[in-house]
Protein backbone atom coordinates (compact mmCIF):
# COMPACT_ATOMS: atom_id res chain seq x y z
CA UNK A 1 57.34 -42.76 -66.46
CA UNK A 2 61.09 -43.97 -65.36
CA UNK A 3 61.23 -47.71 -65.55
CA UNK A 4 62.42 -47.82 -61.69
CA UNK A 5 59.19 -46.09 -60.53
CA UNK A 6 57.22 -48.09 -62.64
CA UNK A 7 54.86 -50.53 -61.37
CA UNK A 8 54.68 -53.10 -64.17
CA UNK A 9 58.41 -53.70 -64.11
CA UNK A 10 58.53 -53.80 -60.57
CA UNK A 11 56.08 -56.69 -60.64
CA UNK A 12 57.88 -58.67 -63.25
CA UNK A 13 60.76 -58.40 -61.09
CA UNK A 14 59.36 -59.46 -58.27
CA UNK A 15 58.03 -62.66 -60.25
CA UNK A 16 60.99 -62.72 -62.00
CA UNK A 17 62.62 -63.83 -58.21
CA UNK A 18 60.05 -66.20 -57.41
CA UNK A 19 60.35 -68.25 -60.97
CA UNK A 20 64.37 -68.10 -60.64
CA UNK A 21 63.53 -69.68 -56.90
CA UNK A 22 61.27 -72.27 -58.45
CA UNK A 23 62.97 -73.23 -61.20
CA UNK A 24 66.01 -73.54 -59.10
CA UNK A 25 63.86 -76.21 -56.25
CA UNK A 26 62.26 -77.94 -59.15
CA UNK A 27 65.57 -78.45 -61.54
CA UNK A 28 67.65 -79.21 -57.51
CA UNK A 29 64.77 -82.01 -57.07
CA UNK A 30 65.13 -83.34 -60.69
CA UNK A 31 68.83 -83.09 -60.42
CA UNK A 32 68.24 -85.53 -56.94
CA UNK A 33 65.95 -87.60 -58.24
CA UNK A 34 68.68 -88.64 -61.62
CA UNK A 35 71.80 -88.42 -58.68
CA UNK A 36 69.08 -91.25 -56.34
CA UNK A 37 68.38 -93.28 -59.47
CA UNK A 38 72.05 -94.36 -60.33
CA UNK A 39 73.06 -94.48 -56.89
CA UNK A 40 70.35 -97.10 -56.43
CA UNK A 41 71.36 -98.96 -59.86
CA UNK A 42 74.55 -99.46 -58.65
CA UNK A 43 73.62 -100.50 -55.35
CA UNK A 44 70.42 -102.47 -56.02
CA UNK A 45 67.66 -100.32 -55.51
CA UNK A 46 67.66 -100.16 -51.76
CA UNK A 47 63.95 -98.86 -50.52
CA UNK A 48 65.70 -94.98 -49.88
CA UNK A 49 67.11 -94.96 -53.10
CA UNK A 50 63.19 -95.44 -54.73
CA UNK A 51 61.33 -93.58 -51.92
CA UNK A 52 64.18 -90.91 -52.61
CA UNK A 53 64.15 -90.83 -56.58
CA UNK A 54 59.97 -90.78 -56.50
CA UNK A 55 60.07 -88.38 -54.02
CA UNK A 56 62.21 -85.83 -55.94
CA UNK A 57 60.43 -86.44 -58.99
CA UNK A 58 57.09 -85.67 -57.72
CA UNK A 59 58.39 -82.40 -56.14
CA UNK A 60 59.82 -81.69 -59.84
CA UNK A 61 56.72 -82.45 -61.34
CA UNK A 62 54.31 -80.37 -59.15
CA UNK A 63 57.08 -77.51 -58.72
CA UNK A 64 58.16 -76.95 -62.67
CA UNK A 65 55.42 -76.86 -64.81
CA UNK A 66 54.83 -73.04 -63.54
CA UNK A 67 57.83 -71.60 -63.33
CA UNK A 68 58.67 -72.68 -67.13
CA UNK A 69 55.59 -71.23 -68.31
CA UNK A 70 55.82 -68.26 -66.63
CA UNK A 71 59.89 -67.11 -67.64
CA UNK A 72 58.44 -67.79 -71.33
CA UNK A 73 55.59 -65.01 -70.57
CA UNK A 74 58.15 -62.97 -69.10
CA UNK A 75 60.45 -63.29 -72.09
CA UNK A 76 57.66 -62.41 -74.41
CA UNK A 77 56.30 -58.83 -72.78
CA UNK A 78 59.78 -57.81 -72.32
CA UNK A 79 60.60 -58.27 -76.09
CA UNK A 80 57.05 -56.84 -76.51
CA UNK A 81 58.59 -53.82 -74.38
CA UNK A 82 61.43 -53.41 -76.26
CA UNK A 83 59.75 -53.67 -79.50
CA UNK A 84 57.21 -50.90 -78.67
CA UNK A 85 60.06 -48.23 -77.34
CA UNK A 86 62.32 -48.53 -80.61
CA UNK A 87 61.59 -46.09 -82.79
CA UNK A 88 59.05 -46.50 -85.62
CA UNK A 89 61.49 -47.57 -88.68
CA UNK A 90 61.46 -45.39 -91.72
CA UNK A 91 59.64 -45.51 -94.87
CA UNK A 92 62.83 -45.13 -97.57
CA UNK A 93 61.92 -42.21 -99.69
CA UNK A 94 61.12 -41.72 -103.29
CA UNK A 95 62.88 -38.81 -105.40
């Protein structure tokens, strides 16, 4: 079966997309919640700068534990799938 008809690589793309999309909120909100934080050092913690930083990192929290998880599992069937189509290696010969 051609790999562009094929269903199982058609799904990991289309999960593929939704991690990149996750991973991209969830790293954006952890990236806001650090850029909040030393805005509101230097400044003196005004209330924003907190509700702001705890805000972010909540969002990062809830948003990035599945994404990571899942680009590993990704990772690991396609090596799988590239491990299974190599050909079988040679047993070296004795004579």
């Amino acid at each position: 079966m051609s790999e562009t008809h094929d269903p199982i690589v058609a799904r990991r793309a289309r999960i593929r997309r939704l991690v990149t999309i996750a991973q991209r909120l969830g790293y954006g909100a952890m990236a806001l919640a650090v850029v909040a934080f030393v805005v509101g050092a230097s400044t003196g913690f005004p209330d924003w700068s907190v509700v702001a930083t705890v805000a972010a990192l909540i969002v990062s929290i809830a948003v990035l534990p599945v994404p990571i998880v899942l680009s590993y599992g990704l990772r690991a069937a396609e090596r799988e799938d590239a491990a299974r189509r190599r050909p079988p290696e040679r047993e070296p010969t004795e004579g």
